[in-house]
PDB file of N, CA and C in Angstrom:
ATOM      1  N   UNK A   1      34.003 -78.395 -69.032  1.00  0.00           N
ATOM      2  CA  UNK A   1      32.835 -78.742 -68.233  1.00  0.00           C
ATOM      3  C   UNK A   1      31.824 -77.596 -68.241  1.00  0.00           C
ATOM      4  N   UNK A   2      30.824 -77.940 -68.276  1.00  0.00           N
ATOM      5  CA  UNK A   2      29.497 -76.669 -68.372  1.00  0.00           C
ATOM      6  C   UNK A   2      29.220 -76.077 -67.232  1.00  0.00           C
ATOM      7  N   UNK A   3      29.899 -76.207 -65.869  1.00  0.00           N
ATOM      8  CA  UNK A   3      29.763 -75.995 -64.741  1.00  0.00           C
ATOM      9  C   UNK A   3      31.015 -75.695 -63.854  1.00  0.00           C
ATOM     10  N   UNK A   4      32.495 -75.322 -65.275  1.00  0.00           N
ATOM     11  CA  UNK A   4      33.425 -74.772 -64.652  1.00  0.00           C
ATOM     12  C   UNK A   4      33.339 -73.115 -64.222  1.00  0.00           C
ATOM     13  N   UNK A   5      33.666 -73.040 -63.197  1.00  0.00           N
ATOM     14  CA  UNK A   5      33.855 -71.338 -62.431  1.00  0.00           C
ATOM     15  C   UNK A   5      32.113 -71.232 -63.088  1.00  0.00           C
ATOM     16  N   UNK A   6      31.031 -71.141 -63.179  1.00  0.00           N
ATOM     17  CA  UNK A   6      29.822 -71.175 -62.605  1.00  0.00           C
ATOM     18  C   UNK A   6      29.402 -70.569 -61.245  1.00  0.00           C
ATOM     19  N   UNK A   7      28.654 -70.031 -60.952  1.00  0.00           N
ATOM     20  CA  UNK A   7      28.203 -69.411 -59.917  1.00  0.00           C
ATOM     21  C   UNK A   7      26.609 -70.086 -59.302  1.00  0.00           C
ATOM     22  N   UNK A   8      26.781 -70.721 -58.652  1.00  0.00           N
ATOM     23  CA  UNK A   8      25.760 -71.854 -58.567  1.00  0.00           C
ATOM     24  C   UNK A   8      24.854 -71.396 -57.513  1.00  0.00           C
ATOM     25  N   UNK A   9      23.564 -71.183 -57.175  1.00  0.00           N
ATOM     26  CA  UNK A   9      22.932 -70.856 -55.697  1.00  0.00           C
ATOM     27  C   UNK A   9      22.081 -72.088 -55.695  1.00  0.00           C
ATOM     28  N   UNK A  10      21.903 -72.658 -54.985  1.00  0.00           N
ATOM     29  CA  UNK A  10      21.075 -73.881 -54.461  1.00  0.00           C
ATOM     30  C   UNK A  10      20.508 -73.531 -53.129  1.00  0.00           C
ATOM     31  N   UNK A  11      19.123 -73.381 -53.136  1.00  0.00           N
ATOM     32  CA  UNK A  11      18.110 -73.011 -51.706  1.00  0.00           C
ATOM     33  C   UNK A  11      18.180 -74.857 -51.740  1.00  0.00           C
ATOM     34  N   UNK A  12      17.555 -74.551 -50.044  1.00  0.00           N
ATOM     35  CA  UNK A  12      17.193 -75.730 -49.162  1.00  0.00           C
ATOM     36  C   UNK A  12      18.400 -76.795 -49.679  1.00  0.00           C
ATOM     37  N   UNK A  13      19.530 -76.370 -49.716  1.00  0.00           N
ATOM     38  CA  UNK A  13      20.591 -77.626 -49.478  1.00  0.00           C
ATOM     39  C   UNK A  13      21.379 -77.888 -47.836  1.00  0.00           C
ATOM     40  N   UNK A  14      20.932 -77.840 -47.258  1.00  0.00           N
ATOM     41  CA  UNK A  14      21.639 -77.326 -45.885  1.00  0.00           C
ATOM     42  C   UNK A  14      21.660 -79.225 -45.303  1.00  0.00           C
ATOM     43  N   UNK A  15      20.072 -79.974 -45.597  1.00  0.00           N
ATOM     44  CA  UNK A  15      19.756 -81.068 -45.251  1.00  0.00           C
ATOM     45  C   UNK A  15      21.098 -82.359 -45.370  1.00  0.00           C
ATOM     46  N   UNK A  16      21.255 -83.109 -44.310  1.00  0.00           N
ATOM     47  CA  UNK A  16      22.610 -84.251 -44.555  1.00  0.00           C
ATOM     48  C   UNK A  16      22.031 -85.177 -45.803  1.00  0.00           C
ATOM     49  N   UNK A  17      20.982 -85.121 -45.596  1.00  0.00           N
ATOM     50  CA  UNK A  17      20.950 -86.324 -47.214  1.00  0.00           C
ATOM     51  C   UNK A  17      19.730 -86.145 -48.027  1.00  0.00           C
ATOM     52  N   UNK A  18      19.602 -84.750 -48.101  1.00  0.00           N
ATOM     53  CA  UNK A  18      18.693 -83.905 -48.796  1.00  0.00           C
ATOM     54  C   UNK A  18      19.059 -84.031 -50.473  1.00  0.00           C
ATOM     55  N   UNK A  19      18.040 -84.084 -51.255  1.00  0.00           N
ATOM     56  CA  UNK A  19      18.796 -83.414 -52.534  1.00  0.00           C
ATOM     57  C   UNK A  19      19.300 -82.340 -52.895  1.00  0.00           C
ATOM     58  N   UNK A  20      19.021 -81.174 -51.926  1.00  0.00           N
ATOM     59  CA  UNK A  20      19.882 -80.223 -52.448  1.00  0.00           C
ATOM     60  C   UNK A  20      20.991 -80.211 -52.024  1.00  0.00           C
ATOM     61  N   UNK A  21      21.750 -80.803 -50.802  1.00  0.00           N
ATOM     62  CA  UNK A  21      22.765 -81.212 -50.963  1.00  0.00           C
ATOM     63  C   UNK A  21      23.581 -81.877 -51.759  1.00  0.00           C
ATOM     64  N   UNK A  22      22.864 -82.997 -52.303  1.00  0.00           N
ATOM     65  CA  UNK A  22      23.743 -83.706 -53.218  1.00  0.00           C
ATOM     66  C   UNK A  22      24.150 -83.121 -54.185  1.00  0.00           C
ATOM     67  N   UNK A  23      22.991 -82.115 -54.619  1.00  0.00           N
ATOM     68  CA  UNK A  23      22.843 -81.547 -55.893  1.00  0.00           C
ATOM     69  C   UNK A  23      24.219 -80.673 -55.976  1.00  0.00           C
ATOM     70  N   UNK A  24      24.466 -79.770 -54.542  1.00  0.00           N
ATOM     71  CA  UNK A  24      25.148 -78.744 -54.584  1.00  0.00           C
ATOM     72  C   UNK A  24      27.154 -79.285 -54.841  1.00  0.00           C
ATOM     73  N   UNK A  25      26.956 -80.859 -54.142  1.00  0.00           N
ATOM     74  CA  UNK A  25      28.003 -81.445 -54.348  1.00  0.00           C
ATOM     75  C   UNK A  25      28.659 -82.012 -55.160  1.00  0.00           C
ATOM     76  N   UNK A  26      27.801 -82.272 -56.011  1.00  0.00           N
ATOM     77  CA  UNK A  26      27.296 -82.629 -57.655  1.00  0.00           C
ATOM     78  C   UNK A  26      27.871 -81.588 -58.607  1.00  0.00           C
ATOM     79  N   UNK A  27      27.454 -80.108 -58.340  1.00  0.00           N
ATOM     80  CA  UNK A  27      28.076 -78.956 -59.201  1.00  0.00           C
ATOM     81  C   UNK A  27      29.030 -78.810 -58.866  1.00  0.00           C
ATOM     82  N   UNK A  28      29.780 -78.778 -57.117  1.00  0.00           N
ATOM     83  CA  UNK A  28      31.236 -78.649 -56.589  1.00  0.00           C
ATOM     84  C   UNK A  28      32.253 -79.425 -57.300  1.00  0.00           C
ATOM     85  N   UNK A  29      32.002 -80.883 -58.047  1.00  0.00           N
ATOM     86  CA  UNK A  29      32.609 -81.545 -58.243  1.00  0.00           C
ATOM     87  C   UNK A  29      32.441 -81.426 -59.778  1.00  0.00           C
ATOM     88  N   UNK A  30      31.941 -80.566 -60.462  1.00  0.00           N
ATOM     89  CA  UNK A  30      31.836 -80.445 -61.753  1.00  0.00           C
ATOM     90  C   UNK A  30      32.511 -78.865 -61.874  1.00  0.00           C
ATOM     91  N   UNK A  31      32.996 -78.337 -61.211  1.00  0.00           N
ATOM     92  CA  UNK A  31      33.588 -76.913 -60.830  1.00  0.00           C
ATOM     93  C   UNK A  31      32.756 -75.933 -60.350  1.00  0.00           C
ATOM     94  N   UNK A  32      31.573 -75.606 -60.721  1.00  0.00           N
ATOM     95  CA  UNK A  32      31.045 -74.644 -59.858  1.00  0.00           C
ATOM     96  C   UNK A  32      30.811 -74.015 -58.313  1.00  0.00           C
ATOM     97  N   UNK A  33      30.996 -72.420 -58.108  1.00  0.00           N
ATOM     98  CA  UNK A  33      31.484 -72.123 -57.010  1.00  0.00           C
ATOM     99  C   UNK A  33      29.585 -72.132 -56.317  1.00  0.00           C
ATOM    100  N   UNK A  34      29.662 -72.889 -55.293  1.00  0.00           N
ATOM    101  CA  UNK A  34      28.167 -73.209 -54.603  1.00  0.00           C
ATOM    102  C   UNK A  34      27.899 -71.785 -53.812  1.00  0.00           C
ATOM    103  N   UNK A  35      26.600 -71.594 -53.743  1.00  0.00           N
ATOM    104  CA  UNK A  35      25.809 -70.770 -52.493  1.00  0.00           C
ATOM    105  C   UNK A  35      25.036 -71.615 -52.095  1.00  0.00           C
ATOM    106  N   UNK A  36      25.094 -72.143 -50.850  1.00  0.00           N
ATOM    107  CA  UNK A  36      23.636 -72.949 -50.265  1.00  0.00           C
ATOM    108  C   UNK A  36      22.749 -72.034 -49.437  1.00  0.00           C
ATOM    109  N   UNK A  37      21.778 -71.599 -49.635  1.00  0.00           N
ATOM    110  CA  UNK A  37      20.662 -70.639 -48.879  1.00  0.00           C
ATOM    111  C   UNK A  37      20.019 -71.872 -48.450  1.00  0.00           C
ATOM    112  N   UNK A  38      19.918 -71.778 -46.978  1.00  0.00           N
ATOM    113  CA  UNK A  38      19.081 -72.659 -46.187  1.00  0.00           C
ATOM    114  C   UNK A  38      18.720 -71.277 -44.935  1.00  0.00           C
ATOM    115  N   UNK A  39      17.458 -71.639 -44.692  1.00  0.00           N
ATOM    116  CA  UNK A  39      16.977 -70.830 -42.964  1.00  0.00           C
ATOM    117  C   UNK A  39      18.127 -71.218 -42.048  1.00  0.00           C
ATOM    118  N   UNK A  40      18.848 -72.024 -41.860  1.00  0.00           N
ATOM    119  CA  UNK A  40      19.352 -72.347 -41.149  1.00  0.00           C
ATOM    120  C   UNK A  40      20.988 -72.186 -41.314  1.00  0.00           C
ATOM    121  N   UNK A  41      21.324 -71.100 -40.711  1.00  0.00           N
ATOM    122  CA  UNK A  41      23.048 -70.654 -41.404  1.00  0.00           C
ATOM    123  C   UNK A  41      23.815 -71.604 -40.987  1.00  0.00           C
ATOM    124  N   UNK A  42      24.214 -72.317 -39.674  1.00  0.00           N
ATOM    125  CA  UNK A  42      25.305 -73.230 -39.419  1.00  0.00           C
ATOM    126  C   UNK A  42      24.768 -74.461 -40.252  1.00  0.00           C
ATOM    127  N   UNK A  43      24.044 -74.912 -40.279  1.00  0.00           N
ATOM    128  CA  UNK A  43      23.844 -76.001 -41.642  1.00  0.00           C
ATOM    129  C   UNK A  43      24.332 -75.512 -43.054  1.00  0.00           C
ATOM    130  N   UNK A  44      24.017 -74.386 -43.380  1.00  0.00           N
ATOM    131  CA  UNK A  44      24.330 -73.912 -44.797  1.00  0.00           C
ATOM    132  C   UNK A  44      25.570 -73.683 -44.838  1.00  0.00           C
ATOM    133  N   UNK A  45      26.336 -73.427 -43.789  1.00  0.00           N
ATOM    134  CA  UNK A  45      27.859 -72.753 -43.838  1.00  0.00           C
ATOM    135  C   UNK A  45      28.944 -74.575 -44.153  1.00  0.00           C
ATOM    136  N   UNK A  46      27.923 -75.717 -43.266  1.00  0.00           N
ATOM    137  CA  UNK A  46      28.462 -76.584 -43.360  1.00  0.00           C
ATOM    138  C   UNK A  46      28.114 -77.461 -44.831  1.00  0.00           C
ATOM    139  N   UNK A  47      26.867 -77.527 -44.998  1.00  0.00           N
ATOM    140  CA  UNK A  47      27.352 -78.125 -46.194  1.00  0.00           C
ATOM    141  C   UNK A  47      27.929 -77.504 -47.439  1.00  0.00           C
ATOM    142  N   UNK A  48      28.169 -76.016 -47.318  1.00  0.00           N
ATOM    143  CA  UNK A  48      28.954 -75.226 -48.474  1.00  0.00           C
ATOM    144  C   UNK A  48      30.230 -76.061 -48.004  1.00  0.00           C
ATOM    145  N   UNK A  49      30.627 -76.021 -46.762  1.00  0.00           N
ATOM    146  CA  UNK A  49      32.129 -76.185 -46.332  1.00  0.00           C
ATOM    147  C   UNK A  49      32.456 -77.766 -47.054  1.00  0.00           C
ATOM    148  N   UNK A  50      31.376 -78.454 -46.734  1.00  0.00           N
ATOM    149  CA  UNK A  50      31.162 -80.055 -47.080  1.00  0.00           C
ATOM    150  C   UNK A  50      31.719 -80.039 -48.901  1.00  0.00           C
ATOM    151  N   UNK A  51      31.569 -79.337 -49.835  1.00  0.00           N
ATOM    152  CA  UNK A  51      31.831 -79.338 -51.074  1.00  0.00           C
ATOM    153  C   UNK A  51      33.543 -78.849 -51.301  1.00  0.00           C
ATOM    154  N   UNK A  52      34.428 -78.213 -50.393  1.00  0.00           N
ATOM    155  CA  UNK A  52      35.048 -78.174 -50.680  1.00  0.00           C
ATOM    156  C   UNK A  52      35.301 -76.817 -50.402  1.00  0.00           C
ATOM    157  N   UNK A  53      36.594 -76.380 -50.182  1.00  0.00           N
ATOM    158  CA  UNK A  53      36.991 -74.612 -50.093  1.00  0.00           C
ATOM    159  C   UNK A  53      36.625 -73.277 -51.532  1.00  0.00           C
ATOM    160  N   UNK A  54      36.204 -72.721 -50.999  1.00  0.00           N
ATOM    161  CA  UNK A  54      35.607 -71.144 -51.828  1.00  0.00           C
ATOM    162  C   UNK A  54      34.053 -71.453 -51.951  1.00  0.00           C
ATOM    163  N   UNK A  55      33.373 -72.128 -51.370  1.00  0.00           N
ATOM    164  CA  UNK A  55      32.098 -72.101 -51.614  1.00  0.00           C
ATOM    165  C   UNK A  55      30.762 -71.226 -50.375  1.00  0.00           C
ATOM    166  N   UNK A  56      29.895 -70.934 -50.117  1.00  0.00           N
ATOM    167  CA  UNK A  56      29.272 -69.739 -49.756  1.00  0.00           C
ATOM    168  C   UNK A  56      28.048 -70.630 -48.871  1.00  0.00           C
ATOM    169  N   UNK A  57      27.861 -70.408 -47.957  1.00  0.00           N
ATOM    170  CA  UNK A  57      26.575 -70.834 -46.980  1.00  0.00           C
ATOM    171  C   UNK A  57      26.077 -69.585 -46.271  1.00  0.00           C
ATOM    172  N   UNK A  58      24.820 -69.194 -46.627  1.00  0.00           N
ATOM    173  CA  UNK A  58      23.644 -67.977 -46.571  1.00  0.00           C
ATOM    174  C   UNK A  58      22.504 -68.271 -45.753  1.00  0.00           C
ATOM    175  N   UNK A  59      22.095 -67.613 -44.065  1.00  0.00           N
ATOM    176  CA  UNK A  59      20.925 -68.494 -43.775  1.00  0.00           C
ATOM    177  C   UNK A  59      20.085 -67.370 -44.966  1.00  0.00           C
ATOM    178  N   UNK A  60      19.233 -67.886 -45.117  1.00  0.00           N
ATOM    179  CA  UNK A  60      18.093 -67.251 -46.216  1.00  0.00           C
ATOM    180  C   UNK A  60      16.598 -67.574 -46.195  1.00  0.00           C
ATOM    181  N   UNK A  61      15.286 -66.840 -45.869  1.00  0.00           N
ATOM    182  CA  UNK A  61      14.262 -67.463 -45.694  1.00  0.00           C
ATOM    183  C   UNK A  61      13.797 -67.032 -47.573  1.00  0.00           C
ATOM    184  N   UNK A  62      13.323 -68.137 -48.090  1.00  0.00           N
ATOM    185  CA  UNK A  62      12.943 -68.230 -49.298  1.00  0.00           C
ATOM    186  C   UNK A  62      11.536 -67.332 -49.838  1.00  0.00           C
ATOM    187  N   UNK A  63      11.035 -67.541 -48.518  1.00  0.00           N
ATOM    188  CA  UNK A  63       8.884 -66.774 -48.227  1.00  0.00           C
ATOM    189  C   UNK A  63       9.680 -65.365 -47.986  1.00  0.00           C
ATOM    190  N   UNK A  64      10.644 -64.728 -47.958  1.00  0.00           N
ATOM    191  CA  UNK A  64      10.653 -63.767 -47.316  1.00  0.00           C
ATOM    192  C   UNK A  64      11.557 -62.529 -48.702  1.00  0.00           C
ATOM    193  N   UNK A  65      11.131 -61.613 -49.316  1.00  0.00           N
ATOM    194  CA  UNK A  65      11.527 -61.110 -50.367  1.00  0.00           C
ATOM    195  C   UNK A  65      13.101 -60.518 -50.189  1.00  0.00           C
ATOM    196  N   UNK A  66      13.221 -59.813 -48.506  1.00  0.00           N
ATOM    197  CA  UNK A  66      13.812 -59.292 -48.265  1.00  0.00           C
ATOM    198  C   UNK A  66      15.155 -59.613 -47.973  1.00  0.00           C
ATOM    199  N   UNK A  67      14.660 -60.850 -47.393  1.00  0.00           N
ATOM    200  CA  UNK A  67      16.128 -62.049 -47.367  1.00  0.00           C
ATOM    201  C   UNK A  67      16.690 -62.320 -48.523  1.00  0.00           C
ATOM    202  N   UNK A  68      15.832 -62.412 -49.115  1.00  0.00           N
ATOM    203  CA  UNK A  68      16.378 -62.912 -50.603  1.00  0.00           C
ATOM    204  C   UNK A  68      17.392 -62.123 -51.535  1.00  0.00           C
ATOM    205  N   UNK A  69      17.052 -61.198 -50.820  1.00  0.00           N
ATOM    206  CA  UNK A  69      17.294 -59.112 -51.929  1.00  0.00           C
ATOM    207  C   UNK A  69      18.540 -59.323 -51.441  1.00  0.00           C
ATOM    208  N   UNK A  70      18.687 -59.989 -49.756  1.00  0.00           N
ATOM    209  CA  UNK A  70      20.005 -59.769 -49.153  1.00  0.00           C
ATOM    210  C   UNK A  70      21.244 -60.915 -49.441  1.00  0.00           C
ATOM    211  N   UNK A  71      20.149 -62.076 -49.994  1.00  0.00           N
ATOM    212  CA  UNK A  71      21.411 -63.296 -50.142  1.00  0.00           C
ATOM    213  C   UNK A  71      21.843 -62.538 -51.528  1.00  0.00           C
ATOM    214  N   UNK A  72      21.093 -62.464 -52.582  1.00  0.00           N
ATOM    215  CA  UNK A  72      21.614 -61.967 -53.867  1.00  0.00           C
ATOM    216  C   UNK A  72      22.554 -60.964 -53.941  1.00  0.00           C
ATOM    217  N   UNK A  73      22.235 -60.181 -53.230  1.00  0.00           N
ATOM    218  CA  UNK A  73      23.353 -58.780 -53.193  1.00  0.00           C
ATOM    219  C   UNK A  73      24.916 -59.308 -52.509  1.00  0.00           C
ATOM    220  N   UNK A  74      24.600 -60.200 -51.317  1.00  0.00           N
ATOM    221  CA  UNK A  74      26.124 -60.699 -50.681  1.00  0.00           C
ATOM    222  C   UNK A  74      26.341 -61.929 -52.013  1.00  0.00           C
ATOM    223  N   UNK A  75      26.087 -62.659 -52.570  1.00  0.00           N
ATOM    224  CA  UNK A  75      26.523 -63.178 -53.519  1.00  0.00           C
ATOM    225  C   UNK A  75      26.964 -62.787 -54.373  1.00  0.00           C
ATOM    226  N   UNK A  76      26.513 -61.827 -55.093  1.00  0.00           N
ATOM    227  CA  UNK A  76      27.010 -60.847 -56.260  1.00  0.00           C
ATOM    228  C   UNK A  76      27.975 -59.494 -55.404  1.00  0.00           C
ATOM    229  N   UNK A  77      27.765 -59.534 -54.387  1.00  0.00           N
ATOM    230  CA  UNK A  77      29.157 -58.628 -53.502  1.00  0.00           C
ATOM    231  C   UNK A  77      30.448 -59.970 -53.614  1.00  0.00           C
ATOM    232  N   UNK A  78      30.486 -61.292 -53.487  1.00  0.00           N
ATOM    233  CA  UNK A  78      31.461 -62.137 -53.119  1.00  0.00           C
ATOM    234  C   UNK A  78      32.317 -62.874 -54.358  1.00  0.00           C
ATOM    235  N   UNK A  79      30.549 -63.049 -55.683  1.00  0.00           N
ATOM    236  CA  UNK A  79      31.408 -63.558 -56.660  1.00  0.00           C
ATOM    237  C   UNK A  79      31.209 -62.845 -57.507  1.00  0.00           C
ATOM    238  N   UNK A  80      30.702 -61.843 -57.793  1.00  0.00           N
ATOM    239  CA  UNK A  80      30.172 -60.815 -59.137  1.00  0.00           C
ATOM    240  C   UNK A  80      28.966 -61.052 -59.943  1.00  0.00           C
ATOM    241  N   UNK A  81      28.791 -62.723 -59.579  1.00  0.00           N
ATOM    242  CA  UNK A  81      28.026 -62.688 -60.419  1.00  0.00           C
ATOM    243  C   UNK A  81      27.228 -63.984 -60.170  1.00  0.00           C
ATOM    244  N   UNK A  82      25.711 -64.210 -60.989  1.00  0.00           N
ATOM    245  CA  UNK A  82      25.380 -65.503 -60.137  1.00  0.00           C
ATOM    246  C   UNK A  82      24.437 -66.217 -62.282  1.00  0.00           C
ATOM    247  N   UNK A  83      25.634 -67.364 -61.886  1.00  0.00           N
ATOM    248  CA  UNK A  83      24.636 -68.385 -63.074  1.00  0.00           C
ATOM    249  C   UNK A  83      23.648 -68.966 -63.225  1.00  0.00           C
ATOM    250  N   UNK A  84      22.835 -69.745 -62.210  1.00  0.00           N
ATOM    251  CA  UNK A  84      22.910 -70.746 -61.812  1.00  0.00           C
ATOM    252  C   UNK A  84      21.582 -70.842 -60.640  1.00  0.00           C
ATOM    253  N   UNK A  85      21.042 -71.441 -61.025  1.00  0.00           N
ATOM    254  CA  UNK A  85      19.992 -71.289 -59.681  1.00  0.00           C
ATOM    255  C   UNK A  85      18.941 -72.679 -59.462  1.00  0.00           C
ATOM    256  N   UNK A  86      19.003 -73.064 -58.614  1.00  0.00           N
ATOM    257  CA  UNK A  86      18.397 -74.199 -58.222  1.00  0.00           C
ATOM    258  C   UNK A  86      17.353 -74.140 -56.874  1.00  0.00           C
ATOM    259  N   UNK A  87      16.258 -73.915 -57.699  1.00  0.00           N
ATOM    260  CA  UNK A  87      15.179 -73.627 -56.611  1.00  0.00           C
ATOM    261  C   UNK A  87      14.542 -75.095 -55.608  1.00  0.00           C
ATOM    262  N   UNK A  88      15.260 -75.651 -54.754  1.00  0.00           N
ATOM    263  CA  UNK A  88      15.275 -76.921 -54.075  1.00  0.00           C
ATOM    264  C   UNK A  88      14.383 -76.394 -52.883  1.00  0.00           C
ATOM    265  N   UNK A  89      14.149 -75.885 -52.095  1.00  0.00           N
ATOM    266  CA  UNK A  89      13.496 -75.351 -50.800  1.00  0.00           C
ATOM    267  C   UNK A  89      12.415 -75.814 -50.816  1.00  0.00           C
ATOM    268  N   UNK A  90      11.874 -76.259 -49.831  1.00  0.00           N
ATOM    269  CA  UNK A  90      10.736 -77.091 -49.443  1.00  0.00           C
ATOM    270  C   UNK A  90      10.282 -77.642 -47.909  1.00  0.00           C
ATOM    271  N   UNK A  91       9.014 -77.481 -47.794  1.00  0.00           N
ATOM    272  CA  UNK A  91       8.985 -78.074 -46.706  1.00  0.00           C
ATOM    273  C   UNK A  91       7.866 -79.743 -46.558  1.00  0.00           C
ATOM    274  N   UNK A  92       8.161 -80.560 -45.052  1.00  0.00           N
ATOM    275  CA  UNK A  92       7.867 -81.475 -45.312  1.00  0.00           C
ATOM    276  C   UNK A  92       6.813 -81.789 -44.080  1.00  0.00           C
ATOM    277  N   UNK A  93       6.033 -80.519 -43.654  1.00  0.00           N
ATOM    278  CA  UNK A  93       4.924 -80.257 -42.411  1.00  0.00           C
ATOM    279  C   UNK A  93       4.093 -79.359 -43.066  1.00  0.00           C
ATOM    280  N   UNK A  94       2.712 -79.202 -42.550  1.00  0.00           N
ATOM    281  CA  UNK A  94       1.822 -78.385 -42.604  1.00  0.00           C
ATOM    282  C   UNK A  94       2.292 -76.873 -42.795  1.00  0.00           C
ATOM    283  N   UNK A  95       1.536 -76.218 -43.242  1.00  0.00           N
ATOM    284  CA  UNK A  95       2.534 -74.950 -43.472  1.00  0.00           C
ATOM    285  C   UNK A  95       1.277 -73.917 -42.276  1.00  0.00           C
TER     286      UNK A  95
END
């Protein structure tokens, strides 16, 4: 599979019937180990949890460089290494 042991990060999957959820459940089930970066950590922790055991939920603000510096570094502190990136984050209000 092209997505066995993979290191997968998926922003804005945190949503219950979001695409980046599906998406992230989609690679879980094709082997890859998920990061979901959502602003929102108990959403992200749950839909990592939602894919299955060893997978990673990060709150993470996407606008923000510094967050970002910090999800990458605890990702590459957890799995060594990152494949995989799925830039899903979005919003659906006035900014």
């Amino acid at each position: 599979m092209l997505l066995e042991n993979k290191v997968a990060i998926i922003t804005g999957a945190a949503s219950q019937r979001g695409i980046g959820r599906a998406t992230a459940a989609c690679f879980a089930q094709h082997g890859a180990r998920v990061v979901v970066l959502d602003l929102d950590l108990q959403a992200a922790q749950a839909s990592a949890l939602s894919c299955g055991d060893g997978h990673l939920g990060l709150a993470t603000d996407v606008t923000d460089p510094l967050s970002v510096r910090r999800a990458i570094d605890q990702v590459l502190e957890h799995f060594g290494r990152i494949d995989v990136l799925v830039n899903n984050a979005g919003i659906t209000q006035p900014v």
